[in-house]
Protein backbone atom coordinates (compact mmCIF):
# COMPACT_ATOMS: atom_id res chain seq x y z
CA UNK A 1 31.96 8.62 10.42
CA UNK A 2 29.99 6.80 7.76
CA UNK A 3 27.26 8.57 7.85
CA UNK A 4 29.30 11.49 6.78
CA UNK A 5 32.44 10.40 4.75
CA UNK A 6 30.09 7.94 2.13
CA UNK A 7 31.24 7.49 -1.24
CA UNK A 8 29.16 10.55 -2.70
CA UNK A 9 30.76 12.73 0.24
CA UNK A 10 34.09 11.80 -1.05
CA UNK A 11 33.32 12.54 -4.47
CA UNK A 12 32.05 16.08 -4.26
CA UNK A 13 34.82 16.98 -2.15
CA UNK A 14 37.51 16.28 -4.61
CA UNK A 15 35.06 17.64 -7.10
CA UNK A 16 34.65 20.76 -5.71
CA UNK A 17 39.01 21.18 -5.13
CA UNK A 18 39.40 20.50 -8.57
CA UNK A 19 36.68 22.78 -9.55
CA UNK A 20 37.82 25.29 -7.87
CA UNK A 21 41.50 25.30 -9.00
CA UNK A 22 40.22 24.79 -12.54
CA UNK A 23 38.41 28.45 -12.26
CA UNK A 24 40.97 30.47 -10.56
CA UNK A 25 44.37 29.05 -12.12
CA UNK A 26 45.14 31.00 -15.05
CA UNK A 27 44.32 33.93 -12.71
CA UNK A 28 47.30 33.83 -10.16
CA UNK A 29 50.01 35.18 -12.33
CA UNK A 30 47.45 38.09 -13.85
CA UNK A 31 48.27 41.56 -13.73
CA UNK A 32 46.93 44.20 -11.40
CA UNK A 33 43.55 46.20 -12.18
CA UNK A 34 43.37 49.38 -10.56
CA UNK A 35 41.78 48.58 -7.21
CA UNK A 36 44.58 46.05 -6.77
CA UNK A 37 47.51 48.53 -7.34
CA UNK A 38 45.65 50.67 -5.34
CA UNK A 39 45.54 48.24 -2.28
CA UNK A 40 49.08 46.72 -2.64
CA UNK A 41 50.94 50.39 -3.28
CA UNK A 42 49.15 51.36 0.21
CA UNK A 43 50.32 48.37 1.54
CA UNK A 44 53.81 48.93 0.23
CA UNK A 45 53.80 52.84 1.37
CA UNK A 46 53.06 50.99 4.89
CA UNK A 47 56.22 49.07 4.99
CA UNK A 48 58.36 52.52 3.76
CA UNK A 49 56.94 54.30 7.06
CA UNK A 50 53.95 55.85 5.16
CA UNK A 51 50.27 55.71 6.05
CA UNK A 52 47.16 55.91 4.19
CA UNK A 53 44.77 58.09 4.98
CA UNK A 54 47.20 60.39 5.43
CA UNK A 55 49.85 59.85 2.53
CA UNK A 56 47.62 58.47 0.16
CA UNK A 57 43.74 59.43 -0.29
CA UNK A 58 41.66 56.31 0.25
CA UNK A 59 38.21 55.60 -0.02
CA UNK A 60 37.88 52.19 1.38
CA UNK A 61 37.99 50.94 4.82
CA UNK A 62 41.95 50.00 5.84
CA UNK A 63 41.11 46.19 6.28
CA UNK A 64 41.61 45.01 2.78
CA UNK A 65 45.39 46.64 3.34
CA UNK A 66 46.34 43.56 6.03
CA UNK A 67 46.05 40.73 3.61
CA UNK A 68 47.88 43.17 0.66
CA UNK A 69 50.66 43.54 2.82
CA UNK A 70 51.14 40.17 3.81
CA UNK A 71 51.42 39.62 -0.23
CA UNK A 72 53.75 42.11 -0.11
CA UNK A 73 56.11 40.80 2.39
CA UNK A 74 55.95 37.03 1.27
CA UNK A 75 57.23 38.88 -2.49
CA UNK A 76 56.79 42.00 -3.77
CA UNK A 77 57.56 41.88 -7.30
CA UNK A 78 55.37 38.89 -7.70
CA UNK A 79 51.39 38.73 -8.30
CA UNK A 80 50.53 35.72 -6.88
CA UNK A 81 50.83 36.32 -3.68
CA UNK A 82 47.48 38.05 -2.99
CA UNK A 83 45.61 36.01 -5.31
CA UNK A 84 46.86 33.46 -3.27
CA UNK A 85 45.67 35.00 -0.08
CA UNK A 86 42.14 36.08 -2.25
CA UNK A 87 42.34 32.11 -3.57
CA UNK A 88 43.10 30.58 0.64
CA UNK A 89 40.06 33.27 1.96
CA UNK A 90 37.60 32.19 -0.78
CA UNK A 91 38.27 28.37 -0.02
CA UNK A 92 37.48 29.33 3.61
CA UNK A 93 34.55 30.78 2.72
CA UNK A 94 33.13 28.06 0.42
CA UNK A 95 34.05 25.39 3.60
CA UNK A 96 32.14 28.00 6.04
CA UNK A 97 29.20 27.98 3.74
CA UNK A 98 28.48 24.50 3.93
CA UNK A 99 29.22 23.69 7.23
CA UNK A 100 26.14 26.49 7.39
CA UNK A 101 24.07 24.93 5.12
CA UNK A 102 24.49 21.41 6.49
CA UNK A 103 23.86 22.71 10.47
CA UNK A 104 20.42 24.10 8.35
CA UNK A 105 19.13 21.99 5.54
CA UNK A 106 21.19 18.59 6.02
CA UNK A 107 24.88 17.31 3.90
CA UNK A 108 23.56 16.80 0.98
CA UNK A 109 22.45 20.63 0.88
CA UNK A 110 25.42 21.44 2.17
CA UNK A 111 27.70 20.10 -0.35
CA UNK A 112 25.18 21.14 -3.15
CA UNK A 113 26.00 24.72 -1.88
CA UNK A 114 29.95 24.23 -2.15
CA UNK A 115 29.11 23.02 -5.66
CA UNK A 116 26.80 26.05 -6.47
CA UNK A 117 29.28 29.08 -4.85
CA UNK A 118 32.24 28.26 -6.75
CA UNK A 119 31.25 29.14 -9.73
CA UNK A 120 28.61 31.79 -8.91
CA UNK A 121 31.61 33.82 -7.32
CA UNK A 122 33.91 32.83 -10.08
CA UNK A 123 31.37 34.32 -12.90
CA UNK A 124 34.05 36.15 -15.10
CA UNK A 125 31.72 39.39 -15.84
CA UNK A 126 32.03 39.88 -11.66
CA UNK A 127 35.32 40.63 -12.52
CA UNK A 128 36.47 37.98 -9.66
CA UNK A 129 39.86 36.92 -11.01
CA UNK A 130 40.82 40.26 -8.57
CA UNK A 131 41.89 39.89 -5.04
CA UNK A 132 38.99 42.96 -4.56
CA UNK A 133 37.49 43.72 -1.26
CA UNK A 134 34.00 41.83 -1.85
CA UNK A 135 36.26 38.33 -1.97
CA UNK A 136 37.67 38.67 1.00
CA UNK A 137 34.53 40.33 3.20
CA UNK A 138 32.31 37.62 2.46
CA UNK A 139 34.62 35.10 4.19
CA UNK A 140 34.38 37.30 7.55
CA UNK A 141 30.31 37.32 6.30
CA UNK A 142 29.81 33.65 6.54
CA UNK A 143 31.56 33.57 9.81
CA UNK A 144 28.88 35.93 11.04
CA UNK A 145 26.11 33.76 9.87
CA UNK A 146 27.76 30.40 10.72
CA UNK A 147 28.26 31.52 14.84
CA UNK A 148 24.19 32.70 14.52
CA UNK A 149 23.17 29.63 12.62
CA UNK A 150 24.91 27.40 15.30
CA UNK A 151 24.63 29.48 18.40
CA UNK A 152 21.09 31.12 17.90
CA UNK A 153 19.42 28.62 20.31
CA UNK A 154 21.89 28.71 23.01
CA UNK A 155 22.24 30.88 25.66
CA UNK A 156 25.74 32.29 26.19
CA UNK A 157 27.33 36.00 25.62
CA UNK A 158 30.46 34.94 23.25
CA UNK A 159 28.96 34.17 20.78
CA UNK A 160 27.77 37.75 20.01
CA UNK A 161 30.94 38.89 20.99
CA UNK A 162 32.74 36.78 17.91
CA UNK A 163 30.02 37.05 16.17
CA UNK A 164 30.21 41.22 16.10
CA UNK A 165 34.53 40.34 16.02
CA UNK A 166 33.12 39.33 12.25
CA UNK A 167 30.81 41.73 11.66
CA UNK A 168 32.86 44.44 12.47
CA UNK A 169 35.58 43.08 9.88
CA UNK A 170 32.98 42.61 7.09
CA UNK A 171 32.13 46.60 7.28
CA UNK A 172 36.41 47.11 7.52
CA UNK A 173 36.82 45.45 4.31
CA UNK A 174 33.30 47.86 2.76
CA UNK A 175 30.57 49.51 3.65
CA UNK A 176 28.29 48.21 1.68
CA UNK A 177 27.68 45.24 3.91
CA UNK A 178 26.40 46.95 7.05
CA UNK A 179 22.69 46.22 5.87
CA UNK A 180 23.37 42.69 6.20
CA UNK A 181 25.55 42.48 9.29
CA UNK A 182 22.63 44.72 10.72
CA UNK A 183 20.15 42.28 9.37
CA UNK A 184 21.55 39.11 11.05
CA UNK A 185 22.03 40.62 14.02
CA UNK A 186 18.39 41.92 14.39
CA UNK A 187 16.71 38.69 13.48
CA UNK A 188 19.38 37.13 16.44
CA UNK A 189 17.98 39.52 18.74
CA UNK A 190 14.63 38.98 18.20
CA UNK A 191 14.25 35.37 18.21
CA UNK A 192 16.14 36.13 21.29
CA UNK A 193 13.36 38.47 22.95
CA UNK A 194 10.66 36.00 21.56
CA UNK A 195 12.14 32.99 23.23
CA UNK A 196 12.86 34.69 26.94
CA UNK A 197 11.22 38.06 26.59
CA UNK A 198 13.86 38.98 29.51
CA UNK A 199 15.66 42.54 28.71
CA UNK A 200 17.80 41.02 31.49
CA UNK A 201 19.57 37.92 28.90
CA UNK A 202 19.40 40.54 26.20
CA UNK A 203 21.43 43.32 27.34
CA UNK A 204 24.78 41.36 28.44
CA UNK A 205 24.48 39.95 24.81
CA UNK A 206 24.11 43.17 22.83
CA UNK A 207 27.11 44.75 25.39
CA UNK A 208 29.04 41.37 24.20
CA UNK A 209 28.37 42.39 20.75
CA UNK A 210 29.25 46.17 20.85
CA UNK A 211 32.44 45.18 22.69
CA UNK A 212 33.86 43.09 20.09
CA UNK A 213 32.85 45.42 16.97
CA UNK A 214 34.33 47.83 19.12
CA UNK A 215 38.03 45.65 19.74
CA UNK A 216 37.95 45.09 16.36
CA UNK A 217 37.31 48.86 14.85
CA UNK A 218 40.02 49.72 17.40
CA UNK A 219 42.70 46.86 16.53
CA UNK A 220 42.01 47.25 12.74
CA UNK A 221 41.84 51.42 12.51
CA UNK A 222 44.49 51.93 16.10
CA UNK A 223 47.52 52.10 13.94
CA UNK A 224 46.13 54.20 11.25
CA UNK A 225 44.81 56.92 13.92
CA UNK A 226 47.65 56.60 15.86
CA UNK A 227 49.88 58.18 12.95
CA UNK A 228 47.03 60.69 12.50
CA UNK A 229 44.84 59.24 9.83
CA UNK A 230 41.65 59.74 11.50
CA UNK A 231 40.98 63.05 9.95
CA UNK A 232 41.91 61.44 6.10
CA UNK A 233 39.64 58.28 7.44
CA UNK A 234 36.46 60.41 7.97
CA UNK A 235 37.06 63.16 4.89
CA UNK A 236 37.96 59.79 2.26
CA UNK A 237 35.60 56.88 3.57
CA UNK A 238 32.41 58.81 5.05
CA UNK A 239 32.40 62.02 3.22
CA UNK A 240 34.32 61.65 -0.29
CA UNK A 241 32.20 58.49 -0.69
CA UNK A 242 29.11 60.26 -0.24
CA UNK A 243 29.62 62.55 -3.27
CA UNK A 244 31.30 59.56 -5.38
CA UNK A 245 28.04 57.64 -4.87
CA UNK A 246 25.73 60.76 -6.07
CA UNK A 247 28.04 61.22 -9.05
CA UNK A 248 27.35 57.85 -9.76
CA UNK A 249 24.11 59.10 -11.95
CA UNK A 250 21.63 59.17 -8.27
CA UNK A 251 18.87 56.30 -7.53
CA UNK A 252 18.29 54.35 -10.87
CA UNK A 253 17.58 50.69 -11.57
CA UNK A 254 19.32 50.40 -15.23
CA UNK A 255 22.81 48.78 -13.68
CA UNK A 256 20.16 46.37 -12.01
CA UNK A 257 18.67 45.33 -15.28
CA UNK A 258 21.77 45.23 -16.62
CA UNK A 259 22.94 42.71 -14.45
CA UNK A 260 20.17 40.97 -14.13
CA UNK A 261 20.32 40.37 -18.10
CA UNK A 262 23.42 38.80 -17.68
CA UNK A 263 22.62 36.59 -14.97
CA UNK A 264 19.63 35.63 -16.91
CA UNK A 265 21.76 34.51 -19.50
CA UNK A 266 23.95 33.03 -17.87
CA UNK A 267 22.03 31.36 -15.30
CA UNK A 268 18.30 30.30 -16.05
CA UNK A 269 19.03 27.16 -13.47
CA UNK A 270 19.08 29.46 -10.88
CA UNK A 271 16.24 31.62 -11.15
CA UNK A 272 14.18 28.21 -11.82
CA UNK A 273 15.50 27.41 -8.38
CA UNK A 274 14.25 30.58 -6.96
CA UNK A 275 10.85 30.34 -8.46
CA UNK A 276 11.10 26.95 -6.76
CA UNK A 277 12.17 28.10 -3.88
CA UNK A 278 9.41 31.06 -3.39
CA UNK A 279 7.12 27.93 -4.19
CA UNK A 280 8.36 25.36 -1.54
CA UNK A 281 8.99 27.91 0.94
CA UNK A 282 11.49 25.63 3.09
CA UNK A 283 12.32 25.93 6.98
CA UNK A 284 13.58 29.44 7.51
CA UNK A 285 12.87 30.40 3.81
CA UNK A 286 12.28 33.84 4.96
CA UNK A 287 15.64 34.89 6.50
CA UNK A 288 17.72 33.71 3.07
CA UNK A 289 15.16 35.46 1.02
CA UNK A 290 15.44 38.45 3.24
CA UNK A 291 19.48 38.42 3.26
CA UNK A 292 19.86 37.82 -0.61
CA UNK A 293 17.09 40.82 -0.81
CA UNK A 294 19.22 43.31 1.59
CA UNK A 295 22.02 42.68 0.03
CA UNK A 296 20.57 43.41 -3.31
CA UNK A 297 19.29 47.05 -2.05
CA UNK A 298 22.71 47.14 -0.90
CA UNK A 299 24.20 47.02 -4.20
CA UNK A 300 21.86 47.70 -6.49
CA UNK A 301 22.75 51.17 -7.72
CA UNK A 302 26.51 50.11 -8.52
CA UNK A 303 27.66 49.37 -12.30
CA UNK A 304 30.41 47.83 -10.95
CA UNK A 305 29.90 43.72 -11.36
CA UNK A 306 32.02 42.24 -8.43
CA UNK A 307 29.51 44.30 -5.82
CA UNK A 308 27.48 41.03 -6.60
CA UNK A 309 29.92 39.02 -5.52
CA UNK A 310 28.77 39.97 -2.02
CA UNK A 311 25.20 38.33 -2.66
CA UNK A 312 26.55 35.15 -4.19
CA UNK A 313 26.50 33.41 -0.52
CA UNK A 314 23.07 34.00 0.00
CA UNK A 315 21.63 33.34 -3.64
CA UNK A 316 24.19 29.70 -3.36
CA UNK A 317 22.16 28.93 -0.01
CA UNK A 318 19.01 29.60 -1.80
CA UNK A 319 20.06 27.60 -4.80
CA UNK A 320 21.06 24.50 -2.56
CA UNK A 321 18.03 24.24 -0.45
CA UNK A 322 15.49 24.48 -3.48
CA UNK A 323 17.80 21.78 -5.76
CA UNK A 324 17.65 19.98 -2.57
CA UNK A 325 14.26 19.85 -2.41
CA UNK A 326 13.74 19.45 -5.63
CA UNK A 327 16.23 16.46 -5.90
CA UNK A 328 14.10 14.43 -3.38
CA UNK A 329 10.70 15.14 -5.03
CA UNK A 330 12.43 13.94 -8.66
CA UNK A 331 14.39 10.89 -6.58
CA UNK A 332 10.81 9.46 -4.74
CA UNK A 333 10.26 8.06 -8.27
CA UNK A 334 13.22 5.84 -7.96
CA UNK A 335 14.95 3.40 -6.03
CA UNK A 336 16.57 4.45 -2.61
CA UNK A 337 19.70 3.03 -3.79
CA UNK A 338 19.31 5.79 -7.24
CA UNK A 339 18.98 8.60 -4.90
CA UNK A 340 22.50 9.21 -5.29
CA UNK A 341 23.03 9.37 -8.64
CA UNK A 342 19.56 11.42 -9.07
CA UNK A 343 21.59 14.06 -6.83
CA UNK A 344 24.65 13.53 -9.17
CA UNK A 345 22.54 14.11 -12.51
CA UNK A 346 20.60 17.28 -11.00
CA UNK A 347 23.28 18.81 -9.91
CA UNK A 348 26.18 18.35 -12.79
CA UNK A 349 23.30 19.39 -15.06
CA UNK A 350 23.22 22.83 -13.17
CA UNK A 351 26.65 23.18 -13.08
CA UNK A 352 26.76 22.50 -16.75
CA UNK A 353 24.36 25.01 -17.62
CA UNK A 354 26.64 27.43 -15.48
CA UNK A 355 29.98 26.67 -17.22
CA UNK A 356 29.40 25.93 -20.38
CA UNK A 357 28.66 29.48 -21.70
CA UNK A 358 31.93 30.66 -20.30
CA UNK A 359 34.02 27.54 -20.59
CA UNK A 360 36.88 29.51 -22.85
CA UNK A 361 37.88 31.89 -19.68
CA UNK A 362 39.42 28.66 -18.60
CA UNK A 363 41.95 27.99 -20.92
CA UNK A 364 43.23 31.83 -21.36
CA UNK A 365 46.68 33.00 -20.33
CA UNK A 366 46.82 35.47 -17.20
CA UNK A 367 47.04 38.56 -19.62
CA UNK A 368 44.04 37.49 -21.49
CA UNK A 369 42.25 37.25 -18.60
CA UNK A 370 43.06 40.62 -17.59
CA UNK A 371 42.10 42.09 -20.71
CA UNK A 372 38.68 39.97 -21.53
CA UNK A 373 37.67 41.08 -17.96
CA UNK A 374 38.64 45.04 -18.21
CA UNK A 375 38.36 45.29 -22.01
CA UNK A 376 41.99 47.65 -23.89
CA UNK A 377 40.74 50.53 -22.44
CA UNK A 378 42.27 49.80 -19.38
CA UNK A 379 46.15 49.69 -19.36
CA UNK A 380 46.56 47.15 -16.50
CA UNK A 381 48.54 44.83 -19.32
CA UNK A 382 51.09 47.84 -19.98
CA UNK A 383 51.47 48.68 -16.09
CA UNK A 384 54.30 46.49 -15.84
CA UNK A 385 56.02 47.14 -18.55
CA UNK A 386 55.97 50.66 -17.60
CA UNK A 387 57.34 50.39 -14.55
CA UNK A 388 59.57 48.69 -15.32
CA UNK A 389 61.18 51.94 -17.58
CA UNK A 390 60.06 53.91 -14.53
CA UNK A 391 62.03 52.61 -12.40
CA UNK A 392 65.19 52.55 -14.82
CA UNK A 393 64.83 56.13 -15.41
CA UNK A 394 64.25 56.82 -11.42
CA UNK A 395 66.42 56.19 -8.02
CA UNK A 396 64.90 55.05 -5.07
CA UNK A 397 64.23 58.24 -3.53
CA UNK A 398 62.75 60.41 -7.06
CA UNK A 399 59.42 61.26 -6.77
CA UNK A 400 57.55 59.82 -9.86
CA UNK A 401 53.86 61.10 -11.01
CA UNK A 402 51.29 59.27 -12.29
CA UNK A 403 48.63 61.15 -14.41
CA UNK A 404 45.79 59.26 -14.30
CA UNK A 405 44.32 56.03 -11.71
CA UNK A 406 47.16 53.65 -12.45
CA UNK A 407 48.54 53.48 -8.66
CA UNK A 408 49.61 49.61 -9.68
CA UNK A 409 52.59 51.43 -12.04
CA UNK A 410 53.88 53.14 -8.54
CA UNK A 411 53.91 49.53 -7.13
CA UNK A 412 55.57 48.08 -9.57
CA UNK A 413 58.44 50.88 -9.52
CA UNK A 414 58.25 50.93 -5.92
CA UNK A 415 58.28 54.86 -5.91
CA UNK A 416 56.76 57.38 -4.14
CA UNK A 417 54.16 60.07 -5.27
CA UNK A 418 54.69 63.24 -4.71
CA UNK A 419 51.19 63.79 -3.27
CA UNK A 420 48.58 61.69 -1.39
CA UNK A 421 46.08 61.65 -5.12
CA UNK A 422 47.44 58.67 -6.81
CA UNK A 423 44.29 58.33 -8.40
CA UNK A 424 42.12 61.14 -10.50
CA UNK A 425 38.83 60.02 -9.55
CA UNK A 426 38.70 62.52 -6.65
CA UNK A 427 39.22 65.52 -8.70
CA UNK A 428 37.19 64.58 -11.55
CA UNK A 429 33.48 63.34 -10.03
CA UNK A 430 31.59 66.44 -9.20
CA UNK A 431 31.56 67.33 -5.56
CA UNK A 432 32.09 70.76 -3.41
CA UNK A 433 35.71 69.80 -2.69
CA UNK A 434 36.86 68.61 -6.76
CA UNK A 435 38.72 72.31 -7.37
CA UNK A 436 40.47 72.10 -3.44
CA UNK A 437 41.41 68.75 -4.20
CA UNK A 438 43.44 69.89 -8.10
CA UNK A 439 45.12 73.24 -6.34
CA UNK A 440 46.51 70.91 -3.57
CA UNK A 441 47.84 68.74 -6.29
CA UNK A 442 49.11 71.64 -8.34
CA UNK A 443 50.63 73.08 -5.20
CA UNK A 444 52.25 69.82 -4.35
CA UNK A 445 53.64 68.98 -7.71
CA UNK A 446 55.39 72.37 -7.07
CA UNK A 447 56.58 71.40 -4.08
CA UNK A 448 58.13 68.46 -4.82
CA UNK A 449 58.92 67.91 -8.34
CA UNK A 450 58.61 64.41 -9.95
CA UNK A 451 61.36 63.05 -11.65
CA UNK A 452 59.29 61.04 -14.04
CA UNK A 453 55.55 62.12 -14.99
CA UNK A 454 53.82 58.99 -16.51
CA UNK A 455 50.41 60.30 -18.47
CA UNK A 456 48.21 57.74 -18.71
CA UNK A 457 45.73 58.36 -21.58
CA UNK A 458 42.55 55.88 -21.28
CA UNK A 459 39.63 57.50 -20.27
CA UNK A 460 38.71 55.12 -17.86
CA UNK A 461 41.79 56.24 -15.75
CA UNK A 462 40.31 59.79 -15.32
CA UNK A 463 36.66 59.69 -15.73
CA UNK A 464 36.14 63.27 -16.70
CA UNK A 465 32.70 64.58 -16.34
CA UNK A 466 31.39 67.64 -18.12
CA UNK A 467 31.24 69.48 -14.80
CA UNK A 468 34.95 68.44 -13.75
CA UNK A 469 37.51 71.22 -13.23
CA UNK A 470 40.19 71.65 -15.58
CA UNK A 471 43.09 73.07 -13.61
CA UNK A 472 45.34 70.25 -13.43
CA UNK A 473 45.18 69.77 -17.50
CA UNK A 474 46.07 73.29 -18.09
CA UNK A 475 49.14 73.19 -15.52
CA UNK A 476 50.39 69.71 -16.49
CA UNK A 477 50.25 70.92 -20.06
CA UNK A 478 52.34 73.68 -19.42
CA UNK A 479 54.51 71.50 -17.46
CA UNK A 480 55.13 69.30 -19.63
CA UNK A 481 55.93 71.69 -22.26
CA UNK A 482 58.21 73.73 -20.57
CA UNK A 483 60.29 71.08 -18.21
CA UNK A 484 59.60 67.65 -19.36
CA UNK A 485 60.98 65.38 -22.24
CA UNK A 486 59.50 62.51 -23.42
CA UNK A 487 60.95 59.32 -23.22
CA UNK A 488 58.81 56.82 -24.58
CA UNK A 489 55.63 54.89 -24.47
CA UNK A 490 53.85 51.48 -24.52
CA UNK A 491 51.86 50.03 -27.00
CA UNK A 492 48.81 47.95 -26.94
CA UNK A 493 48.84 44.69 -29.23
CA UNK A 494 46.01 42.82 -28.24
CA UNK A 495 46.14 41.09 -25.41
CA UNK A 496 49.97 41.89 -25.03
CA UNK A 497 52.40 45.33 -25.03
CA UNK A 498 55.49 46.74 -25.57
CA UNK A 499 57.75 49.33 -25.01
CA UNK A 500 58.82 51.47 -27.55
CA UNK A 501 61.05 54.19 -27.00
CA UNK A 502 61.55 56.71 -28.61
CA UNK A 503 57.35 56.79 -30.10
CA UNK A 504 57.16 56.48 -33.78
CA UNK A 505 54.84 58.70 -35.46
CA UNK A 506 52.86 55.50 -37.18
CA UNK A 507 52.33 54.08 -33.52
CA UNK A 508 51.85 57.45 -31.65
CA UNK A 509 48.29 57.49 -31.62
CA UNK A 510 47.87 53.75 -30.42
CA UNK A 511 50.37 54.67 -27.03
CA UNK A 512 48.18 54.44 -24.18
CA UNK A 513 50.84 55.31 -21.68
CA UNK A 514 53.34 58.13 -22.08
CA UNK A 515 56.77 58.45 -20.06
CA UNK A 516 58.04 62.07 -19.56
CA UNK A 517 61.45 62.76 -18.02
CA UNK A 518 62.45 66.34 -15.98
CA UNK A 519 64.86 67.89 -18.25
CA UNK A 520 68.09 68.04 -16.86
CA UNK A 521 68.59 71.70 -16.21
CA UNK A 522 65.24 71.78 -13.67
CA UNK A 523 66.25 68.61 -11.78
CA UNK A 524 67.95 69.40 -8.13
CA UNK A 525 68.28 65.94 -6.71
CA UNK A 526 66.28 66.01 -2.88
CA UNK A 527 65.47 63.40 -0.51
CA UNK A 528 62.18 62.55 0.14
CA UNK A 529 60.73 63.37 3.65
């Protein structure tokens, strides 16, 4: 137990607790962004009988609704619930990592990982103060590579079977990891061949494996098909996403550079390590360097920062083993006993480097934090307040319409939409199905009137594209017109709203969220089905 628990040991662990509340506290109590609402109203619609896939249209895998709903049933008018959950699954991840690292490169490598993925993850222009899908599918990730890192030298069939158990889960939180999954499983397989070139040991192993992906696809996705959302599933996740990743501009490396830029500012210790690393070349050098490159292709073509998140595990492993090494060829100059605080010097010097340029994220309230990460564009700061009115103006069983890719406000409210597009993205993006998609929406808003109509106005809640169809502005104009009121709006102040109600003229073109009301002569109170 000495060996392991010495006074350095000690140290980084409380460290790397404190470290790790100090980057993630001021983000519990933070509004919803998009994605979030998203997530926790199709969690919600679950516990009112509802399913997605089939009520609501849903492009990711259903995984990411289990730990939503769990939020939602410890307190659903609350946000910290799931940034708890996000907050418990990261901490599982970090601890995962450098168990890895240690069964691979030794403690000391180990704990200089825990040190390094904290804040890599926690970068604020990853957007990571979200409980998104790429912080909870890396913790499933690491399980993956910890069973191969300590199991790839044994014989046995479990293994593979928990091992696929976590691969399968990584791909049900997004798709965007298969590459990797496959990758670690591949490598697994061959060392496997090269060791007892016997198709006999092989094939139990790989049936081990496609059972438990298998158990898991069917214990994750069974309750979803079972209501009939395998049809939705395929059309939403498989197709839909196909188009929405041409629309996103085709193959191009500019969102690479762009990132990279940042990372280069932000992080010139870390690509020193990786020169280092390439240099050195440690045991095993490359499998990391071929994981933190798949993942890369993975990701590459997205603008969308916490993607990355998903290759911060890999680049921390990277990181650790080349400080590592680098911390013994600096430490040979000095005394044995010195050694230790060498490692201490190294090290808080990195971290420095890494914190210092964003130290002031740490001191902001939640709403800042919400609006430094998504810029005013985005209304996620008004949501609530919104709601809030929504629901005044609403019973329990009124359908309420949100114009625009605010799904949070229907959270928040706890109302239903009146059809399965909370979000505009669908009809907007150019694809064969972006007209179909607006005259079911028309045909549904006819079909089951909303009491409320909230038009959100940022662009970045519609993305309209030059090629998009313009049927549902032309009908919700003419709705509006003819059978709507308006009530009121909020206004952006900053990093703060309010309500106002009715609009001024003087503050009318700073609303970024407008409230209409059915007048009263076209409102027949109905239940909803």
């Amino acid at each position: 137990m000495k060996k392991y628990f010495t006074f350095w040991t000690i140290l980084s662990i409380i460290g790397i607790c404190l470290l790790f509340v100090v980057l993630q506290w001021n983000s519990f109590n933070a509004p919803f962004e998009r994605d979030e609402g998203h997530y926790a109203y199709g969690a919600w619609l679950l516990t009112q009988g509802h399913v997605p896939y089939v009520d609501t249209f849903e492009q990711k895998p259903p995984l990411i609704f289990f730990p939503y709903l769990l939020a939602v049933l410890i307190n659903s008018a609350a946000f910290w619930p799931v940034h708890l959950i996000a907050f418990i699954s990261f901490a599982l991840t970090v601890g995962l990592l450098g168990l890895t690292v240690t069964r691979e490169f030794g403690q000391r490598a180990g704990l200089i990982a825990m040190w390094l993925i904290t804040p890599m993850v926690m970068l604020p222009y990853l957007t990571p103060f979200a409980a998104n899908t790429e912080k909870f599918m890396i913790l499933p990730l690491m399980g993956l590579l910890a069973i191969y890192v300590f199991n790839r030298d044994k014989p046995g069939n479990w293994p593979w079977f928990f091992a696929a158990v976590c691969g399968a889960a990584t791909i049900l939180y997004k798709q965007i990891a298969i590459f990797a999954v496959l990758f670690i499983f591949l490598v697994w397989l061959v060392e496997n061949w090269r060791r007892e070139k016997s198709v006999g040991s092989l094939l139990p192993r790989i049936l081990f494996a496609l059972a438990g992906a298998v158990l898991t696809f069917v214990l994750v996705t069974g309750y979803f098909f079972a209501r009939g959302g395998w049809p939705g599933f395929w059309e939403q996740t498989v197709e839909f996403n196909r188009y929405y990743m041409a629309a996103s501009g085709g193959l191009t490396f500019n969102f690479l550079f762009n990132h990279l830029k940042i990372f280069l500012y932000y992080w010139q210790a870390l690509f020193f390590l990786l020169i280092w690393f390439l240099i050195k070349r440690p045991l095993r050098w490359g499998f990391y360097l071929g994981l933190l490159l798949i993942s890369l292709a993975s990701i590459f073509n997205t603008p969308y920062g916490h993607y990355y998140i998903m290759l911060m595990p890999f680049w921390a492993i990277v990181s650790a083993v080349a400080l590592d090494s680098l911390i013994d060829q600096i430490a040979i100059r000095f005394k044995p006993a010195m050694k230790g605080w060498v490692t201490f010097a190294l090290v808080f010097l990195v971290l420095l480097s890494m914190l210092w340029p964003v130290r002031s994220w740490y001191f902001m309230t939640p709403t800042e934090v919400t609006s430094r990460s998504y810029s005013l564009l985005n209304p996620f700061v008004e949501a609530p307040i919104v709601a809030q009115r929504v629901a005044d103006l609403t019973k329990p069983d009124d359908y309420v319409f949100v114009a625009g890719t605010e799904q949070e406000i229907l959270y928040y409210a706890k109302r239903l939409g009146p059809t399965r597009f909370g979000g505009m993205y669908g009809l907007m993006i150019e694809h064969p199905k972006a007209l179909a998609y607006q005259q079911e929406l028309v045909a549904e808003l006819g079909k089951h009137p909303p009491k409320v109509i909230v038009w959100v106005r940022s662009p970045l809640s519609w993305l309209v594209r030059r090629s998009s169809p313009r049927l549902i502005f032309q009908y919700l104009d003419k709705l509006l017109k003819e059978r709507y009121e308006l009530v009121g709006g909020s206004i952006r102040r900053g990093d703060s709203a309010y309500w106002q109600e009715p609009l001024k003229k003087e503050t009318y073109g700073s609303c970024s969220i407008k409230v209409y009301k059915l007048k009263a002569r076209y409102f027949s109170p109905t239940k909803n089905p």
